[in-house]
C-alpha atoms as a PDB file:
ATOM      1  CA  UNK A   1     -30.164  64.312  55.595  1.00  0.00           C
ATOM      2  CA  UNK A   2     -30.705  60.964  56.236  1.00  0.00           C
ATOM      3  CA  UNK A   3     -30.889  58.204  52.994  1.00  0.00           C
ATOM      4  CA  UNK A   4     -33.173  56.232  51.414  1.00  0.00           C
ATOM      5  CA  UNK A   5     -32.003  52.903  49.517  1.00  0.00           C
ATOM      6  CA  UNK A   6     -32.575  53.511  46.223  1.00  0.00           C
ATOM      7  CA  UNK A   7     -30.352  50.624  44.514  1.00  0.00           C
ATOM      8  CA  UNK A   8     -32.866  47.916  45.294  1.00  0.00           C
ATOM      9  CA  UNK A   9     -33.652  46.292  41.738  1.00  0.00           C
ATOM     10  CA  UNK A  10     -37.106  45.199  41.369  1.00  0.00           C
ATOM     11  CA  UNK A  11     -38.856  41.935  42.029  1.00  0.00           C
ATOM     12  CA  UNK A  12     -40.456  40.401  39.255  1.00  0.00           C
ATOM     13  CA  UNK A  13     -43.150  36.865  38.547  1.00  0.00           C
ATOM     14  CA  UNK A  14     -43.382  35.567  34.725  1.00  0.00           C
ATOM     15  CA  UNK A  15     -41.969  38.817  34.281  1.00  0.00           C
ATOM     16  CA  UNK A  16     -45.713  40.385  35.140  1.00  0.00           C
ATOM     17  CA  UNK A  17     -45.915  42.012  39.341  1.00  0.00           C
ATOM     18  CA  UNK A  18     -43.064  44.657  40.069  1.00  0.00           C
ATOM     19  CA  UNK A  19     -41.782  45.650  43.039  1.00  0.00           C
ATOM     20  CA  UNK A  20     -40.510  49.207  43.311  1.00  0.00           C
ATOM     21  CA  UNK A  21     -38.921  51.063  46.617  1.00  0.00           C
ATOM     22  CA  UNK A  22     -42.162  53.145  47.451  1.00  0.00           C
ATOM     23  CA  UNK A  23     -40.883  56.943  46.837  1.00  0.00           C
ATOM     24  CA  UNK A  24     -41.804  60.329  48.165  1.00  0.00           C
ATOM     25  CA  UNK A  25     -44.531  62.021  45.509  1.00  0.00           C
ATOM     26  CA  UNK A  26     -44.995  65.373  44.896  1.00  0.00           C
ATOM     27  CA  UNK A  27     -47.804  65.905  47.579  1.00  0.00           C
ATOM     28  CA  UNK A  28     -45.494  63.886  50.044  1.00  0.00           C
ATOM     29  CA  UNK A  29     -43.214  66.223  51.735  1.00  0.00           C
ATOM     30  CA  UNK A  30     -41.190  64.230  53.208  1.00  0.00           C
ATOM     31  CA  UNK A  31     -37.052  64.783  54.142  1.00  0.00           C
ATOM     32  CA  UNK A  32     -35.666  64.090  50.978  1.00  0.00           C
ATOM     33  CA  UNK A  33     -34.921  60.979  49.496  1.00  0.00           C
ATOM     34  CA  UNK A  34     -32.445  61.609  47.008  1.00  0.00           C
ATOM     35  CA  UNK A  35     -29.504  61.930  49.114  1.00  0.00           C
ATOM     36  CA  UNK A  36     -26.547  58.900  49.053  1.00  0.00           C
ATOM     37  CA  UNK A  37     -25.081  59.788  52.299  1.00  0.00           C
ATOM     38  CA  UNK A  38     -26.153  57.624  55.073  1.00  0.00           C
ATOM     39  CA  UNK A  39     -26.656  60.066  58.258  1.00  0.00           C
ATOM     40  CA  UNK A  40     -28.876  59.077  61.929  1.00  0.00           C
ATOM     41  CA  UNK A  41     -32.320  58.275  61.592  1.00  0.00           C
ATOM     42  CA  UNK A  42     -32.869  60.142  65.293  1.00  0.00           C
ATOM     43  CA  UNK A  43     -33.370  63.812  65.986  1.00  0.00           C
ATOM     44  CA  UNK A  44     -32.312  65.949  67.928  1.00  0.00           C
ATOM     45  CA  UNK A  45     -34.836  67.452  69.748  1.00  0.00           C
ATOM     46  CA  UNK A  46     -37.438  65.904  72.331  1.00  0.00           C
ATOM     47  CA  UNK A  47     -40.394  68.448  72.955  1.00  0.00           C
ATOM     48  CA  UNK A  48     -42.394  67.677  76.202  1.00  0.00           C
ATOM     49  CA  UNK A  49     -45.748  66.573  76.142  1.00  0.00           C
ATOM     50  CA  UNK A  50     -46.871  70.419  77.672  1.00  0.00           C
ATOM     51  CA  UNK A  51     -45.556  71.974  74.295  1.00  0.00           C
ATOM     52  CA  UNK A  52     -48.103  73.029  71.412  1.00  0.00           C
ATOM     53  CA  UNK A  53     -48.755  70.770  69.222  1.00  0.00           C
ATOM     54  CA  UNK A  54     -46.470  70.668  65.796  1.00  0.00           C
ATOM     55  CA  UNK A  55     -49.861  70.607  63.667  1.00  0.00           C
ATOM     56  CA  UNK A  56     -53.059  71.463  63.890  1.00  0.00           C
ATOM     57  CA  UNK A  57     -55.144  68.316  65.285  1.00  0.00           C
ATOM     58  CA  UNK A  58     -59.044  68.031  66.236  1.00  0.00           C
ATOM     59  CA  UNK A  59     -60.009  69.443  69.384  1.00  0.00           C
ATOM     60  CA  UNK A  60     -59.372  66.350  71.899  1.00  0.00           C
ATOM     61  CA  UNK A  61     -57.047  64.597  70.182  1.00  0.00           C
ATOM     62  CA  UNK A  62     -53.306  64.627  72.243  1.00  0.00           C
ATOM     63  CA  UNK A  63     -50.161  63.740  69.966  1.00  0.00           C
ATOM     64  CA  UNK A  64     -47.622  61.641  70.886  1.00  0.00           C
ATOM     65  CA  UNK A  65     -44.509  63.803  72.106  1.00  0.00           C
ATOM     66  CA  UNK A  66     -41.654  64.064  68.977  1.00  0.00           C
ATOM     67  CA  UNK A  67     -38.624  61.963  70.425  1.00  0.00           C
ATOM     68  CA  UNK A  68     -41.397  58.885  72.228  1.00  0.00           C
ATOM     69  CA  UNK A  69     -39.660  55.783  72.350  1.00  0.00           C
ATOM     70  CA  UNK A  70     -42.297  52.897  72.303  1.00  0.00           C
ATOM     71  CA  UNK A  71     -42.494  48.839  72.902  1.00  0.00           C
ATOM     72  CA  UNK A  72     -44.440  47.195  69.998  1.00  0.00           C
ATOM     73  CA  UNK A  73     -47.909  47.184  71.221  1.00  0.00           C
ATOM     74  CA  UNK A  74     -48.060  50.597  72.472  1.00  0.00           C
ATOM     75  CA  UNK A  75     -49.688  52.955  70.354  1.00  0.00           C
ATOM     76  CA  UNK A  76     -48.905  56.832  69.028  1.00  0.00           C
ATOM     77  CA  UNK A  77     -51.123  59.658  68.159  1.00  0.00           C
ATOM     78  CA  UNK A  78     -49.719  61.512  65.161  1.00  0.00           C
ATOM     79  CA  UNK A  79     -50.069  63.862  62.503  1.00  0.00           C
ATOM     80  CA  UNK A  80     -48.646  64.810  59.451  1.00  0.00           C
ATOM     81  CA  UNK A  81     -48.718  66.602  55.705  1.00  0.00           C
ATOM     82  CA  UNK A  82     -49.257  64.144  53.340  1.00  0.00           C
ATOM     83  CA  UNK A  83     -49.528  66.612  51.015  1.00  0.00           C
ATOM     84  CA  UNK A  84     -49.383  70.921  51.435  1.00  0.00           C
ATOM     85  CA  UNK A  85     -52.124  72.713  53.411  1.00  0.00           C
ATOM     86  CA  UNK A  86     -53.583  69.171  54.657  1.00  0.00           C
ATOM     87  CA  UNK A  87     -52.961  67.257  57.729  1.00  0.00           C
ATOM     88  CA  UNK A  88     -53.854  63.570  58.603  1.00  0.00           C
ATOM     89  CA  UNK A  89     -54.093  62.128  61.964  1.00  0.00           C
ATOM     90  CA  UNK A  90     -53.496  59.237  62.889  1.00  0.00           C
ATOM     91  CA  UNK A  91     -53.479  56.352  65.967  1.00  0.00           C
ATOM     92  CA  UNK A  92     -50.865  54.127  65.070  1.00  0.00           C
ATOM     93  CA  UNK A  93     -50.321  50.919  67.000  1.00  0.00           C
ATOM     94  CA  UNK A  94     -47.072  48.530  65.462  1.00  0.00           C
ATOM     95  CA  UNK A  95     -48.623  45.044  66.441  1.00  0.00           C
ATOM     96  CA  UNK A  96     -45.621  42.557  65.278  1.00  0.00           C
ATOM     97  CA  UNK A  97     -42.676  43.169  63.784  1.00  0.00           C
ATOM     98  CA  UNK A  98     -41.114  40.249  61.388  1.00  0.00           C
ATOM     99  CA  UNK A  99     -38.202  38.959  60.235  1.00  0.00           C
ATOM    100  CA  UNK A 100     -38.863  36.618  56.818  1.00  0.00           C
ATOM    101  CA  UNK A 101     -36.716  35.115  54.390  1.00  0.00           C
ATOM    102  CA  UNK A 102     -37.234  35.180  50.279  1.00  0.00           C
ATOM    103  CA  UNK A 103     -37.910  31.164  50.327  1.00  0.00           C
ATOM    104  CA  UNK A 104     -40.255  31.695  52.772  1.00  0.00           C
ATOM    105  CA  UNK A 105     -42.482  34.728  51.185  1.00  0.00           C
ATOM    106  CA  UNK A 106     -41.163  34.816  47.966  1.00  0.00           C
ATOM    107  CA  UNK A 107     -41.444  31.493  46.406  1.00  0.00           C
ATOM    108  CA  UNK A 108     -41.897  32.091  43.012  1.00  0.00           C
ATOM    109  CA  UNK A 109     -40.671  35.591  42.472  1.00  0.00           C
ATOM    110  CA  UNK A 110     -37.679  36.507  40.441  1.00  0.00           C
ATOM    111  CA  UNK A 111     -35.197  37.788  42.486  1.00  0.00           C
ATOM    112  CA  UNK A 112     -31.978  39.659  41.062  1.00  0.00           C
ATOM    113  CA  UNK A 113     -28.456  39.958  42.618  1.00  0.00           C
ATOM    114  CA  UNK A 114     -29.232  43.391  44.494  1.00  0.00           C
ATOM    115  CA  UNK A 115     -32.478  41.757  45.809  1.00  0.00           C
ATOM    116  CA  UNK A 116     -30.994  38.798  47.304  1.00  0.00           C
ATOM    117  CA  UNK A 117     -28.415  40.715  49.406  1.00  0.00           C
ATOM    118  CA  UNK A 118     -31.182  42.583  51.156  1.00  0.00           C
ATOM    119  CA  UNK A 119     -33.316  41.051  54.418  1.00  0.00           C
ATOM    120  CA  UNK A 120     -36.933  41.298  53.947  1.00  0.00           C
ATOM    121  CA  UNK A 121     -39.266  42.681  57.251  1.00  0.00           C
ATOM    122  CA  UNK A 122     -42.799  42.842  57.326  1.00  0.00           C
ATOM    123  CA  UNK A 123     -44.428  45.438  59.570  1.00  0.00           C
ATOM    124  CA  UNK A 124     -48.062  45.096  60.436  1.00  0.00           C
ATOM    125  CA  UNK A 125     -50.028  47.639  62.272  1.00  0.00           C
ATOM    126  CA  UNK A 126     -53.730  49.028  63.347  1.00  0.00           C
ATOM    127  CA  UNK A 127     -53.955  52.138  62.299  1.00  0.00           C
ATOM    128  CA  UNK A 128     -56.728  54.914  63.017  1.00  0.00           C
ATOM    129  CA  UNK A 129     -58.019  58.511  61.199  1.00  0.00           C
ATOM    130  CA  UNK A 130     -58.585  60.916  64.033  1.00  0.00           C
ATOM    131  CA  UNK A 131     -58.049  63.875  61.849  1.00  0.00           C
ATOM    132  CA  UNK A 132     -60.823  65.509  59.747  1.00  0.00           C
ATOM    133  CA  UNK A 133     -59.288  64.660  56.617  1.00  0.00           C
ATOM    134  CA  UNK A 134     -59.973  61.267  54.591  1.00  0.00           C
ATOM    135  CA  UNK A 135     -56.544  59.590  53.740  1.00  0.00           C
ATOM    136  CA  UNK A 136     -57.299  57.007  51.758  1.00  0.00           C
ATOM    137  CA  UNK A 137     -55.182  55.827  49.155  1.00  0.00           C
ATOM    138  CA  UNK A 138     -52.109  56.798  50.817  1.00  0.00           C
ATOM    139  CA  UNK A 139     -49.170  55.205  51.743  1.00  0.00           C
ATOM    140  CA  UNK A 140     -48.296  54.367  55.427  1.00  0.00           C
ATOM    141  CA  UNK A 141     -46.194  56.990  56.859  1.00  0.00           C
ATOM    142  CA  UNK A 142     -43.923  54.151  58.335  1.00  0.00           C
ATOM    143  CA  UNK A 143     -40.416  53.446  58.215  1.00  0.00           C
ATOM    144  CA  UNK A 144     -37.751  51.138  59.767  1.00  0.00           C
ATOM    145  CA  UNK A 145     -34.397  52.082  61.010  1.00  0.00           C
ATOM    146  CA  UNK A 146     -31.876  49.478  59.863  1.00  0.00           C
ATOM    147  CA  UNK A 147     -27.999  48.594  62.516  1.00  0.00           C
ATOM    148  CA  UNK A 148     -26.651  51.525  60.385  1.00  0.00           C
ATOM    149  CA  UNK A 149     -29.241  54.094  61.594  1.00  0.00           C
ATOM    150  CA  UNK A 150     -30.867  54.127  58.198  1.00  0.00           C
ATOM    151  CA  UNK A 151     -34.452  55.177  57.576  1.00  0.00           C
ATOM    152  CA  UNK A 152     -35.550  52.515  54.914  1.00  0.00           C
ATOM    153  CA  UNK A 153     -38.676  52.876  53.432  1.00  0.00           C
ATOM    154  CA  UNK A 154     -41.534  50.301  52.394  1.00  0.00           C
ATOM    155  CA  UNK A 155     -42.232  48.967  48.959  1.00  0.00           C
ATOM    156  CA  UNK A 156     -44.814  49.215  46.801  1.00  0.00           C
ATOM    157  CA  UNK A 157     -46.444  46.225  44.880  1.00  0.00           C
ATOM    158  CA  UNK A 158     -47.411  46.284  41.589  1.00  0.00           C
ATOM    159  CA  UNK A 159     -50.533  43.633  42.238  1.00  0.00           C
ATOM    160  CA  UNK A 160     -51.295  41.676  45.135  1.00  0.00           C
ATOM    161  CA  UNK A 161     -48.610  40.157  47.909  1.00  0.00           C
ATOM    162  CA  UNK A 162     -50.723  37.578  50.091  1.00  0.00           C
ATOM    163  CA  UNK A 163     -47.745  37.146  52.481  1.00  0.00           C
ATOM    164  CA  UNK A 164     -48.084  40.992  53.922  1.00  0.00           C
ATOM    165  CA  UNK A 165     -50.801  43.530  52.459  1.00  0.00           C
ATOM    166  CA  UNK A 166     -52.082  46.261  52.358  1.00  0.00           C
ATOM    167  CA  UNK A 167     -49.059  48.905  52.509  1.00  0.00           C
ATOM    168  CA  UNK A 168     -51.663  51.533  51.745  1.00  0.00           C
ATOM    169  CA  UNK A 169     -55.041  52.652  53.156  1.00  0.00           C
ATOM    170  CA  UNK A 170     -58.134  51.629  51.866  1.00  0.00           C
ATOM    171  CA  UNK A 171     -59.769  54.051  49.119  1.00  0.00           C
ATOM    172  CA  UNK A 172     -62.030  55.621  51.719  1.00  0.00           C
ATOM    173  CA  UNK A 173     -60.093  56.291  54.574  1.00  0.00           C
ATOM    174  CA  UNK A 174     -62.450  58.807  57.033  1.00  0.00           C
ATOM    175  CA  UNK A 175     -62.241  59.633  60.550  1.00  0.00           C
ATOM    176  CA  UNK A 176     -63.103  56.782  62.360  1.00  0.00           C
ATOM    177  CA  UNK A 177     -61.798  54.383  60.111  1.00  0.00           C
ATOM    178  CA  UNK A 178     -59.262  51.875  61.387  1.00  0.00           C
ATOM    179  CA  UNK A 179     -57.232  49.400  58.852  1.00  0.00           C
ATOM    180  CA  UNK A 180     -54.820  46.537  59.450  1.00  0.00           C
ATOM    181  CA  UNK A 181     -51.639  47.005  57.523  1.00  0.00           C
ATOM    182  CA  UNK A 182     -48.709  45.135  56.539  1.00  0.00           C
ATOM    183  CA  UNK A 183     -45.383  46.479  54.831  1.00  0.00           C
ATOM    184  CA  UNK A 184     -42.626  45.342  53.370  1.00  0.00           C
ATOM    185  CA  UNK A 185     -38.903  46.559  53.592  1.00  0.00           C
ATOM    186  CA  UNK A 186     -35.809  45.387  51.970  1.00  0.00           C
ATOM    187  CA  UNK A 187     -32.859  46.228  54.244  1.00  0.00           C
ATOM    188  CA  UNK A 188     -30.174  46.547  52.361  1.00  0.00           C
ATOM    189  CA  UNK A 189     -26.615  44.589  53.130  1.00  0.00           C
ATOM    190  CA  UNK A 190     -28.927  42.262  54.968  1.00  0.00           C
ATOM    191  CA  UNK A 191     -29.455  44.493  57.473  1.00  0.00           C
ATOM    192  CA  UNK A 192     -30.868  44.283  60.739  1.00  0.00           C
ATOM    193  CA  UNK A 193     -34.241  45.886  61.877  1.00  0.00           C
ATOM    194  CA  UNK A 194     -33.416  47.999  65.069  1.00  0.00           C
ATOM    195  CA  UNK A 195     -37.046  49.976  65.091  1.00  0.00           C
ATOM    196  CA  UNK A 196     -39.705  50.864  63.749  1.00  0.00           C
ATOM    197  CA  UNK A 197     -40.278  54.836  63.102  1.00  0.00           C
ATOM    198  CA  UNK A 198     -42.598  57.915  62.317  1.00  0.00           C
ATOM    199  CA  UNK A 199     -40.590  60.314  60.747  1.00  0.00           C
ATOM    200  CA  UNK A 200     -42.411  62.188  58.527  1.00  0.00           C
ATOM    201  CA  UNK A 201     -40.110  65.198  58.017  1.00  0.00           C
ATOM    202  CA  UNK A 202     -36.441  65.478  58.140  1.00  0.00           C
ATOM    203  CA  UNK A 203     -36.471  67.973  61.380  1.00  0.00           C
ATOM    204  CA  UNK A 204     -38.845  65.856  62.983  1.00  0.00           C
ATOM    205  CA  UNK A 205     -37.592  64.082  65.891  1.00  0.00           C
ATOM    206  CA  UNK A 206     -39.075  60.325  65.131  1.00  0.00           C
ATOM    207  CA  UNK A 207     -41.331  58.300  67.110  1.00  0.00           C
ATOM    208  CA  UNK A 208     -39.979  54.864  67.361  1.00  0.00           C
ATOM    209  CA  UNK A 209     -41.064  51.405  68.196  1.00  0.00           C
ATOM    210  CA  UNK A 210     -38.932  48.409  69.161  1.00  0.00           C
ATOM    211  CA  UNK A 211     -39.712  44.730  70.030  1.00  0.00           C
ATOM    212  CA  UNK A 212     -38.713  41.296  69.292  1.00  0.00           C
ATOM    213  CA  UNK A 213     -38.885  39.678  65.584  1.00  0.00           C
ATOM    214  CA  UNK A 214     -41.219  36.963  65.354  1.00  0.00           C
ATOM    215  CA  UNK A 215     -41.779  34.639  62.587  1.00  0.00           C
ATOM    216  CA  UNK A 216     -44.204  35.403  59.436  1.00  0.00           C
ATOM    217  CA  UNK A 217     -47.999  35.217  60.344  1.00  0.00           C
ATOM    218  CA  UNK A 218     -50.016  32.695  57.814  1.00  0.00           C
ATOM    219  CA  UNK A 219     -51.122  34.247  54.666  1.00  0.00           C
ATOM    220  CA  UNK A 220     -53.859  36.788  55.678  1.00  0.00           C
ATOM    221  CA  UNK A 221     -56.031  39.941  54.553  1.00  0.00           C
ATOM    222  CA  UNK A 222     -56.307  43.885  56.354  1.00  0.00           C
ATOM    223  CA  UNK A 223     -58.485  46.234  55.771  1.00  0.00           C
ATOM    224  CA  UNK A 224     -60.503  48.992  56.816  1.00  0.00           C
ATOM    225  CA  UNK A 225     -62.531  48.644  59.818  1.00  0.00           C
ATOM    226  CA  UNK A 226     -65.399  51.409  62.134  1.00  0.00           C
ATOM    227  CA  UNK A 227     -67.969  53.650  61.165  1.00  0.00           C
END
């Protein structure tokens, strides 16, 4: 099992906006987080593209083989159960990957010890719904792989974070629907960001996506695009 960090403290302004580690719910079955052990954030396994696919997905719509390893800018078809008995599909395109620091995007905040021993990355990324089922209000299934072969997984603000937002989908989320996204991750130990990658369920073998850090864009909004 791989781990999740689960010792990052919280961010806090006036005492008011939280920051939590954003954590598997119920109807997210994802490998679980609980574990302390650090193990490899790859699989094992690299089905070809001629294999079935792992879920059922709209007629037309080809998924990305388990195992892909993409540049930033390349995009992935995808699916997955956020929740049992329902599957969401996805195009997923990782447009910039970012290295920040707390002065930079955090002026203001509160930070504790734990905090400021961790590197902050923003991801942002277009997204797609191909699938039949509407998504929104979910988290982005996204995580990033840290120099230890970590899966680390985004956080989840409290109120509004100009810097890098939204980490979720919009409310109404149908097929067709396309939204900019931005999330956050504290890598713990200052860690480095090696990749970017799908990895939905432990025995999946992830879908990754490298490229080269680039500074923080200018403050900006995402949101939910299409028909």
């Amino acid at each position: 099992m791989f781990a999740l960090p689960s010792r990052l403290a919280a961010l806090a302004l006036a005492g008011a906006l939280v920051l939590t580690g954003c954590s598997g719910s119920d109807d997210s079955p994802k490998a679980d987080p609980s574990t302390s052990s650090s193990t490899s954030a790859s699989g094992s396994t690299s089905p070809s593209a001629e294999d079935s696919p792992y879920l059922p997905v709209p007629d037309g719509v080809e998924l990305t083989p388990q195992g892909s390893e993409l540049k930033v800018g390349e995009k992935a078809t995808v699916a997955y159960e956020p929740r049992q008995d329902t599957v969401g599909v996805l195009d997923i395109t990782i447009d910039r990957i970012e290295e920040t620091t707390f002065k930079k995007s955090f002026a203001g905040w509160k930070l504790d010890k734990a905090t400021k021993k961790t590197t902050p990355y923003f991801v942002r990324a277009t997204i797609t719904n191909v699938g039949d089922t509407d998504l929104g209000g979910r988290d982005v299934p996204l995580y990033i792989v840290d120099g230890n072969n970590t899966l680390i997984e985004a956080s989840a603000f409290a109120s509004t974070f100009k810097p890098c937002m939204p980490g979720t989908f919009p409310k109404k989320f149908k097929q067709g629907k396309t939204a900019d996204v931005c999330l956050v991750y504290l890598s713990p130990d200052h860690g480095e960001l090696t990749a970017v990658s799908f990895r939905p369920t432990q025995d999946f073998d992830p879908i990754t996506w490298e490229g080269q850090l680039k500074e923080p864009k200018p403050v900006g909004n995402g949101g939910a695009k299409g028909g």
